[in-house]
C-alpha atoms as a PDB file:
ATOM      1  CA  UNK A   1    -208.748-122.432 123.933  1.00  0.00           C
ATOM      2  CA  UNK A   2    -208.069-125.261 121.040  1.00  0.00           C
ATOM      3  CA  UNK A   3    -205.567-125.005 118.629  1.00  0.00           C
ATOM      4  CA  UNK A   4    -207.870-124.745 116.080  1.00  0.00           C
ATOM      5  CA  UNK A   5    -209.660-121.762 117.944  1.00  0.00           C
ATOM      6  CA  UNK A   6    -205.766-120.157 117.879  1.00  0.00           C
ATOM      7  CA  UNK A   7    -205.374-120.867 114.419  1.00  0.00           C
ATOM      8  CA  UNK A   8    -208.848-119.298 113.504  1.00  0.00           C
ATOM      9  CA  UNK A   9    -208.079-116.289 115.675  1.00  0.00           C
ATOM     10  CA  UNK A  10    -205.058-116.460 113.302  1.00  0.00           C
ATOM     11  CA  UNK A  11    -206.948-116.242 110.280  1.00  0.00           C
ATOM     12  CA  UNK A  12    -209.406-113.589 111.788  1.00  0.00           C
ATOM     13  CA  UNK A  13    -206.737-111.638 112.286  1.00  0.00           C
ATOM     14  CA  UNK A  14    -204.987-111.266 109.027  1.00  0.00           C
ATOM     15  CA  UNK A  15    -208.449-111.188 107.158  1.00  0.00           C
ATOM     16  CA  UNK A  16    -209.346-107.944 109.742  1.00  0.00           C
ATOM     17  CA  UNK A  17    -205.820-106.332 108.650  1.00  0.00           C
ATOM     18  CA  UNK A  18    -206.983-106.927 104.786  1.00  0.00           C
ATOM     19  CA  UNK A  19    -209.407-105.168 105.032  1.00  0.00           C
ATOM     20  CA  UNK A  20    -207.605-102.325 107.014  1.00  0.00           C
ATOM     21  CA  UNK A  21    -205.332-102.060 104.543  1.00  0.00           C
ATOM     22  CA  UNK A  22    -207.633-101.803 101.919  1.00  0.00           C
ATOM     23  CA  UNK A  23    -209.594 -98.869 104.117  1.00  0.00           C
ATOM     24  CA  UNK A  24    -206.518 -97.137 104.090  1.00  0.00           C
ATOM     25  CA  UNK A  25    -205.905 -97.597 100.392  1.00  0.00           C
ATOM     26  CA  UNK A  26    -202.655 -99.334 100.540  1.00  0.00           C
ATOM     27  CA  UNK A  27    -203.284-102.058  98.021  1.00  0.00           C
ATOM     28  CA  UNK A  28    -205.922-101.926  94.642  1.00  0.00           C
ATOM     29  CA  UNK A  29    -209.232-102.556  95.561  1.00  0.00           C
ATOM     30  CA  UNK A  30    -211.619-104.266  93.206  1.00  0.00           C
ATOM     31  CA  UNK A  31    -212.636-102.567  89.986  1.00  0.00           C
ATOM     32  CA  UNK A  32    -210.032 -99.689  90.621  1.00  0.00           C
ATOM     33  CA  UNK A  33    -208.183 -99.791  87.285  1.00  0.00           C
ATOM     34  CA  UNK A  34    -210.164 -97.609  84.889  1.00  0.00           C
ATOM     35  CA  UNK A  35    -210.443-100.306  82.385  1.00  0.00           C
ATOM     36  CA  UNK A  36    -209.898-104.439  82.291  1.00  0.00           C
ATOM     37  CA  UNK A  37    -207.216-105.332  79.596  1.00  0.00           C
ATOM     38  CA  UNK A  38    -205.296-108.360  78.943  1.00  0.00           C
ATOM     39  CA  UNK A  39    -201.833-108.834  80.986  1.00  0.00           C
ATOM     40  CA  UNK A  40    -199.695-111.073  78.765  1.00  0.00           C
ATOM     41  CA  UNK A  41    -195.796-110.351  78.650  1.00  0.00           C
ATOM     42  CA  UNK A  42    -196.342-107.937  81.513  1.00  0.00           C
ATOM     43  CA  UNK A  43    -193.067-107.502  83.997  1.00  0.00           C
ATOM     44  CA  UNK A  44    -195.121-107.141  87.203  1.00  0.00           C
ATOM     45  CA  UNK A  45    -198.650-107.343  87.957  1.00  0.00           C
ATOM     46  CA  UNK A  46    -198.218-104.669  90.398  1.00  0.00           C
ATOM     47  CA  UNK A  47    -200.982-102.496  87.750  1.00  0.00           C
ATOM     48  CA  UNK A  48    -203.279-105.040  87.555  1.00  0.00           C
ATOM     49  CA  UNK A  49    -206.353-104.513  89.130  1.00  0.00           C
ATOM     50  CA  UNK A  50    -207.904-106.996  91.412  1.00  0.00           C
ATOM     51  CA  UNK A  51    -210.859-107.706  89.452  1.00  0.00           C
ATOM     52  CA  UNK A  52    -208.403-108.722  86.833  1.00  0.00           C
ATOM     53  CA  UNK A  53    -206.183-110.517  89.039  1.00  0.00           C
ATOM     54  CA  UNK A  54    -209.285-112.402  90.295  1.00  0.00           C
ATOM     55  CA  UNK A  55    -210.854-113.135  86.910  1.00  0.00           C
ATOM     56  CA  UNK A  56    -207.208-114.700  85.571  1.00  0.00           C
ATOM     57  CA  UNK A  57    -206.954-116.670  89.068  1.00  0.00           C
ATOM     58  CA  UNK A  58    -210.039-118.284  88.150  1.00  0.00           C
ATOM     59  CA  UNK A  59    -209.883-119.432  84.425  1.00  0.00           C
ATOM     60  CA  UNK A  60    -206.433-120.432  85.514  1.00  0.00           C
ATOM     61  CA  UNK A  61    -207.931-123.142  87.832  1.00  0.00           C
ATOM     62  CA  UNK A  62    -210.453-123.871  84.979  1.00  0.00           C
ATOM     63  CA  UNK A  63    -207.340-124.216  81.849  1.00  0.00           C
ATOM     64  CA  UNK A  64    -203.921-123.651  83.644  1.00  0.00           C
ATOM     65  CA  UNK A  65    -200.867-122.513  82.359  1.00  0.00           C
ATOM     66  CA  UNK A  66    -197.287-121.547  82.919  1.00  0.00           C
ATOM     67  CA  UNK A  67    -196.485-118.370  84.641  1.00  0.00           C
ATOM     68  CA  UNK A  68    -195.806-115.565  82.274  1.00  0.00           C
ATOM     69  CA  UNK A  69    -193.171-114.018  84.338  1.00  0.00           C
ATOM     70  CA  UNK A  70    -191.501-114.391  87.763  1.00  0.00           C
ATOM     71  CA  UNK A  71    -194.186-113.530  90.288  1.00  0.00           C
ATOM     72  CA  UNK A  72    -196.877-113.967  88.265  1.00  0.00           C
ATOM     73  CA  UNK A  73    -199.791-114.250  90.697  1.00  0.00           C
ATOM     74  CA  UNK A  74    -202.529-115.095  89.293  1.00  0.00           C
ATOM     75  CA  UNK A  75    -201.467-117.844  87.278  1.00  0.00           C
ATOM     76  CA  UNK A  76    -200.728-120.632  89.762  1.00  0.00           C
ATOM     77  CA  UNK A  77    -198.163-122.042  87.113  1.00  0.00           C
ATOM     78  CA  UNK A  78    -199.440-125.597  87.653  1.00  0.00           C
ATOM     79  CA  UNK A  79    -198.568-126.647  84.408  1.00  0.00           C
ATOM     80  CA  UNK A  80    -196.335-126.033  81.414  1.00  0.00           C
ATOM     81  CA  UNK A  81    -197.623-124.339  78.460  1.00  0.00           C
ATOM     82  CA  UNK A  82    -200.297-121.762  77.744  1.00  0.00           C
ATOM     83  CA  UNK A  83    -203.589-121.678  79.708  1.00  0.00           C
ATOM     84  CA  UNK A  84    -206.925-119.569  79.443  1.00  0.00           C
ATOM     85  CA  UNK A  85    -205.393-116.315  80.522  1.00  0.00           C
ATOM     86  CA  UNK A  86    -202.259-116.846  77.944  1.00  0.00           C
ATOM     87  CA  UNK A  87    -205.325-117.307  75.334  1.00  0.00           C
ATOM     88  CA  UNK A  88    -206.410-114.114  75.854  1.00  0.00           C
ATOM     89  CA  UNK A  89    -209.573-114.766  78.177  1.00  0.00           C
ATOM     90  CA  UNK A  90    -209.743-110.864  79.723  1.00  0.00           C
ATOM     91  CA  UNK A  91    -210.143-109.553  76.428  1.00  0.00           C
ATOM     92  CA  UNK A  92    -212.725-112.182  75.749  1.00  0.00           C
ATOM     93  CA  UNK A  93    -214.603-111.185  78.908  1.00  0.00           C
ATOM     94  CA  UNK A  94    -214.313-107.785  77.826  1.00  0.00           C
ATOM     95  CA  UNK A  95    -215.535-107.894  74.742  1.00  0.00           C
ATOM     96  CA  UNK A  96    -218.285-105.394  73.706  1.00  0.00           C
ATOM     97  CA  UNK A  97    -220.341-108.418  72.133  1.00  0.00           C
ATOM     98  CA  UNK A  98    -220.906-109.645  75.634  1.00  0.00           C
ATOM     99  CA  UNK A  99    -222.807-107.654  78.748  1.00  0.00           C
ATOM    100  CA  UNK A 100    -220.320-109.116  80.939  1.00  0.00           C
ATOM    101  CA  UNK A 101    -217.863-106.126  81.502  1.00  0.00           C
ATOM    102  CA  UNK A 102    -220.059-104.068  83.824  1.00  0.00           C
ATOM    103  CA  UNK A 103    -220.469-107.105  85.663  1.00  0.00           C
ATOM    104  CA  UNK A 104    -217.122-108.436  86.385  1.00  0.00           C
ATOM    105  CA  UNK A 105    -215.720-106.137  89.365  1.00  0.00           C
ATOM    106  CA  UNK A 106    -218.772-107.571  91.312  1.00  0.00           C
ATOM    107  CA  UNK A 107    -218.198-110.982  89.944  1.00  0.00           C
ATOM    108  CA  UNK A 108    -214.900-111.261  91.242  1.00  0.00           C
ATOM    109  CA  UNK A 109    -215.741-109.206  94.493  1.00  0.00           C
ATOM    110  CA  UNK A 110    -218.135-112.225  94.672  1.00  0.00           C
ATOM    111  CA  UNK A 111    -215.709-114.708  94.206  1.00  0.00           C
ATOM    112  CA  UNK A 112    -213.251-113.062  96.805  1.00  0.00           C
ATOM    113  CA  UNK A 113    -216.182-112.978  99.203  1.00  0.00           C
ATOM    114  CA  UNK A 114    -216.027-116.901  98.453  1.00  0.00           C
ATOM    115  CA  UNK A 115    -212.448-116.832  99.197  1.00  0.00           C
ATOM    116  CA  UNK A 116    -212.530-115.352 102.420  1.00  0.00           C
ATOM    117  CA  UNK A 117    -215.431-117.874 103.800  1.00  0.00           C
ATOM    118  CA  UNK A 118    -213.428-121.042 102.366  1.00  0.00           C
ATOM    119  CA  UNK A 119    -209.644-119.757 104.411  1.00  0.00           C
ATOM    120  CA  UNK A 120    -211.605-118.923 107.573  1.00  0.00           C
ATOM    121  CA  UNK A 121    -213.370-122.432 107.128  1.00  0.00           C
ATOM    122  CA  UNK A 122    -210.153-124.178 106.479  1.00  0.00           C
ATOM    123  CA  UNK A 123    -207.994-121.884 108.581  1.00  0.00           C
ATOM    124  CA  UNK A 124    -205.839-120.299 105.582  1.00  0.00           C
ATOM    125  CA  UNK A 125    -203.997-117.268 106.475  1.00  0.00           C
ATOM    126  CA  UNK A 126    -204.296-114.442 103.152  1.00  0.00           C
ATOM    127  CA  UNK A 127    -202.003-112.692 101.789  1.00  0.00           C
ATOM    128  CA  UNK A 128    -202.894-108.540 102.330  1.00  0.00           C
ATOM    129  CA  UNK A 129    -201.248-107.129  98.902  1.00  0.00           C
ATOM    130  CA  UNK A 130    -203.412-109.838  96.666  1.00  0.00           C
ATOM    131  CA  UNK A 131    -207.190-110.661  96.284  1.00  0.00           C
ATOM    132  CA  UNK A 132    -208.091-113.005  98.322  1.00  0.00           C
ATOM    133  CA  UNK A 133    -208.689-115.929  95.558  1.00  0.00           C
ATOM    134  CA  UNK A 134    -205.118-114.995  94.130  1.00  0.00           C
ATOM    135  CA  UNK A 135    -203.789-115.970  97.584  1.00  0.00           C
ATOM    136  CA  UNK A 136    -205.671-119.599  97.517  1.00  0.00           C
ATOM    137  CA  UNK A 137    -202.767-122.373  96.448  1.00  0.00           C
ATOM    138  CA  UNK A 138    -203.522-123.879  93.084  1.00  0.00           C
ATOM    139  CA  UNK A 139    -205.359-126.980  95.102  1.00  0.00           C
ATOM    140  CA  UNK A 140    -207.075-124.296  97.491  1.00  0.00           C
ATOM    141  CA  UNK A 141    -208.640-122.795  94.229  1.00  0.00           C
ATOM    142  CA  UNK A 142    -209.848-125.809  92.438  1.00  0.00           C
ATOM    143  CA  UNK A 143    -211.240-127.311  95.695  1.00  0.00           C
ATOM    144  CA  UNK A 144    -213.338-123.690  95.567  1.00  0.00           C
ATOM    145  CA  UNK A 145    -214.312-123.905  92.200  1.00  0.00           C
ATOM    146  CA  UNK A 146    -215.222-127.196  92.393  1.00  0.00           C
ATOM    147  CA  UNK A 147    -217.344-126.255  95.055  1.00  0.00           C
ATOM    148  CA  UNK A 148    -218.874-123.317  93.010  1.00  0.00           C
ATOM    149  CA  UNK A 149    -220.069-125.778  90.221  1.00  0.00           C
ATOM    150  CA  UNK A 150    -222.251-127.994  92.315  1.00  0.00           C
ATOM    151  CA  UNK A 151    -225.703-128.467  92.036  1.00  0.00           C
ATOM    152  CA  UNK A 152    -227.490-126.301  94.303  1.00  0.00           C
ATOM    153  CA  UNK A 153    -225.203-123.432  94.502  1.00  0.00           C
ATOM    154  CA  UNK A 154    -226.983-120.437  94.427  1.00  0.00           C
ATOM    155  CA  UNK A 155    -224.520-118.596  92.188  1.00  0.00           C
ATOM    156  CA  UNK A 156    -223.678-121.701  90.412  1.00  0.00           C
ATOM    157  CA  UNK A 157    -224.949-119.914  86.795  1.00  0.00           C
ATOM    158  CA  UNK A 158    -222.623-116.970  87.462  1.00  0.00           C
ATOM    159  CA  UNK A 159    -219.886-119.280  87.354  1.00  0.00           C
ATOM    160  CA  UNK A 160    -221.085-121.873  84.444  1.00  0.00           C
ATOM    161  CA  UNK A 161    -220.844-118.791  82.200  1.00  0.00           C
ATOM    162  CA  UNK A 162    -217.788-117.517  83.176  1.00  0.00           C
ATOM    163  CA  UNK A 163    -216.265-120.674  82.508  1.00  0.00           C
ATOM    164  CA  UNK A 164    -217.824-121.250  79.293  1.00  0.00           C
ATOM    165  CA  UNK A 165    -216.042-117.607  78.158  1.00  0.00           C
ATOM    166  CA  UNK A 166    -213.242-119.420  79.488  1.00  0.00           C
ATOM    167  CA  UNK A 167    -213.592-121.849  77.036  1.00  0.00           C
ATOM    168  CA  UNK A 168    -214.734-120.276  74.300  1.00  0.00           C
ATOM    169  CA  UNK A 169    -211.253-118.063  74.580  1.00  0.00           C
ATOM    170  CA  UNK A 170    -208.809-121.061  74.652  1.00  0.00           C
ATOM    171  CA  UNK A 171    -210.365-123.443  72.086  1.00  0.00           C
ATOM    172  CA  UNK A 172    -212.116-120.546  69.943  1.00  0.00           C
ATOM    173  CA  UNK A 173    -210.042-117.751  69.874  1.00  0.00           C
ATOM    174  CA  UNK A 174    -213.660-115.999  70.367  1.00  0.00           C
ATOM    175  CA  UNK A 175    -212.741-112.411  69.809  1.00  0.00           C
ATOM    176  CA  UNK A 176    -210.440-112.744  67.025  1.00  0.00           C
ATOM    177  CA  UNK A 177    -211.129-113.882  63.208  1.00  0.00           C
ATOM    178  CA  UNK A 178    -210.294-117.786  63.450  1.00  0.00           C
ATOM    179  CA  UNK A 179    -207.566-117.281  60.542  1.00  0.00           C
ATOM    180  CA  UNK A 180    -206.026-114.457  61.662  1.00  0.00           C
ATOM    181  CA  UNK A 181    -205.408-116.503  65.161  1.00  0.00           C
ATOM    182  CA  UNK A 182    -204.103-119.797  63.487  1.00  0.00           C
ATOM    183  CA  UNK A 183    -201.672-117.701  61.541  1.00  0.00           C
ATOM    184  CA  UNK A 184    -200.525-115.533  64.835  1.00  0.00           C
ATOM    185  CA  UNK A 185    -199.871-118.687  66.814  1.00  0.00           C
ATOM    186  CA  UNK A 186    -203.055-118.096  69.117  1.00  0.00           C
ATOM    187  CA  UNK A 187    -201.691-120.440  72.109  1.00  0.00           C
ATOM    188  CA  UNK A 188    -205.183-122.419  72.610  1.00  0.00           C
ATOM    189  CA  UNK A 189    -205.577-123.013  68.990  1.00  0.00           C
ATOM    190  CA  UNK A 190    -201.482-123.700  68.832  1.00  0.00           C
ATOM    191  CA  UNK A 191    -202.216-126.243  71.870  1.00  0.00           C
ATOM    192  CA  UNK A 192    -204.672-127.677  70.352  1.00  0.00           C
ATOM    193  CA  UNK A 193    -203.202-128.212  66.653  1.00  0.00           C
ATOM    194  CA  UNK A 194    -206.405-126.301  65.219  1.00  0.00           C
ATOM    195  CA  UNK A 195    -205.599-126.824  60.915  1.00  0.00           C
ATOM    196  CA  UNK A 196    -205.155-123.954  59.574  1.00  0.00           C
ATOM    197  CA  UNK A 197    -207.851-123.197  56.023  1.00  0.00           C
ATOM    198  CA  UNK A 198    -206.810-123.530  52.753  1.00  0.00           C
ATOM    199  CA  UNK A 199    -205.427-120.791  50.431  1.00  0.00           C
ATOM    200  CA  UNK A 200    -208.533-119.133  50.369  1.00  0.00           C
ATOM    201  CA  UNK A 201    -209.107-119.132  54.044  1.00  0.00           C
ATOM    202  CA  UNK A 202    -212.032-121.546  54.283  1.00  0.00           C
ATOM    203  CA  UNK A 203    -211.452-124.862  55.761  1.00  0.00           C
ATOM    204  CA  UNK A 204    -212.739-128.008  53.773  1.00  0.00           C
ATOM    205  CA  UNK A 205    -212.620-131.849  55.233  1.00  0.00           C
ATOM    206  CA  UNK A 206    -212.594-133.648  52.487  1.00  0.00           C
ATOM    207  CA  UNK A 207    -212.344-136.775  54.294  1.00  0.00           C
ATOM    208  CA  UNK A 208    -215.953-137.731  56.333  1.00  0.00           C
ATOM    209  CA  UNK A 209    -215.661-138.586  59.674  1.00  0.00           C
ATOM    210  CA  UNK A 210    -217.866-141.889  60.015  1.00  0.00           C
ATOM    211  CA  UNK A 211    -215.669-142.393  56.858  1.00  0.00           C
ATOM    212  CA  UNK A 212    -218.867-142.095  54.534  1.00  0.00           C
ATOM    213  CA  UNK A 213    -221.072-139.082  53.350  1.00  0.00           C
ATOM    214  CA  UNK A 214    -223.933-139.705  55.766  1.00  0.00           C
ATOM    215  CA  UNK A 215    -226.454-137.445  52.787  1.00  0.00           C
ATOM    216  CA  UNK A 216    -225.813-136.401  49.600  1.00  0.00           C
ATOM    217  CA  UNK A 217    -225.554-132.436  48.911  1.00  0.00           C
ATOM    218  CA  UNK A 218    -228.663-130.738  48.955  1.00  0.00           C
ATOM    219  CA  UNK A 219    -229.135-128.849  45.273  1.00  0.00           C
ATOM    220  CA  UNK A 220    -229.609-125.262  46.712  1.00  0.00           C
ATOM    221  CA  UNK A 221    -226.197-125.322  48.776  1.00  0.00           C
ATOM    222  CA  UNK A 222    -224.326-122.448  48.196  1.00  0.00           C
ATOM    223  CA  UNK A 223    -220.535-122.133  46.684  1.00  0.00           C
ATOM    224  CA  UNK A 224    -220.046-121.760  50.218  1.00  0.00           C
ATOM    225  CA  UNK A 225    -221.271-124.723  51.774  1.00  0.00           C
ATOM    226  CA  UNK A 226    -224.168-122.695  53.029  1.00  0.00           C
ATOM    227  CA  UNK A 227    -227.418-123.984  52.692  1.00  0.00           C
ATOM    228  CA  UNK A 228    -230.009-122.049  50.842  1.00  0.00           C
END
């Protein structure tokens, strides 16, 4: 027997007592929390859920941040400063405006299920008291992702959406009224130096971009700036 074979055994084996452990009910499962909520300024993640673990592992690898306390799992901490999950991203996925919230514990069981395939293929042992994704190294993940994201992937729309929410939450502020988040300090729009409006909460650019007005005002816009 190889090395490798050894080291795959390895891998076999701690995968095999995951999955015990989970039979047994010794660590969350997947979609066990009764709802999905945002973690920020949490002590522990030992509540979390591992859907929500899951979800935060990933739009960390799409916009990292810092970890937002010692331990923090799912936030690899590969860089300093606020990140997707910091900018509230759970509570974006959550949102009643979007179907999405049914759909995430099998999302991230999905994703998992990805996990799982890319440490036996590259012989990484898992942690058993964190999703499988959550236990990927920050490289591990974005090698993964990467990997979700090519053309050709069967589930590659899955994952284009959930990383446009993942956008939409740092550079947006999607669920929240845009003023409201400048004013709180919302850390994408913070990160990004978003202006805030003027006193009447509207924002006006009263210089033009290509440094010209490209058209003059059409005679039915509104006070607003709305057209007709």
């Amino acid at each position: 027997m190889t090395s490798r074979d050894m080291r795959r055994r390895d891998v076999v084996t701690a995968l095999t007592a995951t999955l015990t452990a989970l039979a047994a009910g010794q660590v969350i499962r997947p979609g066990a929390a009764d709802a999905l909520g945002s973690t920020g300024g949490r002590a522990e993640a030992a509540g979390e859920s591992w859907t929500t673990q899951t979800l935060e592992a990933f739009a960390d690898t799409l916009i990292p941040g810092q970890r937002r306390y010692p331990g923090d799992l799912a936030v690899a901490g590969a860089v300093t400063g606020p990140g997707a999950v910091q900018a509230g991203v759970v509570d974006v996925l959550t949102s009643p405006d979007l179907p999405l919230a049914p759909l995430l514990p099998e999302i991230a069981a999905l994703l998992d299920a990805r996990a799982v395939a890319y440490a036996l293929d590259h012989l990484v042992l898992l942690p058993v008291t964190s999703p499988p994704f959550v236990g990927l190294s920050f490289a591990q993940r974005t090698d993964l992702v990467a990997g979700l994201f090519r053309p050709g992937t069967p589930d590659r729309p899955v994952w284009q959406i959930l990383g446009l929410v993942t956008g939409l939450a740092f550079d947006t502020a999607a669920t929240l009224d845009t003023a409201q988040a400048v004013a709180a300090a919302h850390p994408g729009l913070a990160w990004l130096h978003f202006p805030p409006p003027d006193a009447d909460g509207l924002w006006r650019f009263p210089q033009f971009s290509y440094g010209r007005a490209l058209a003059d005002t059409h005679p039915a816009t509104t006070a607003s700036g709305s057209p007709a």
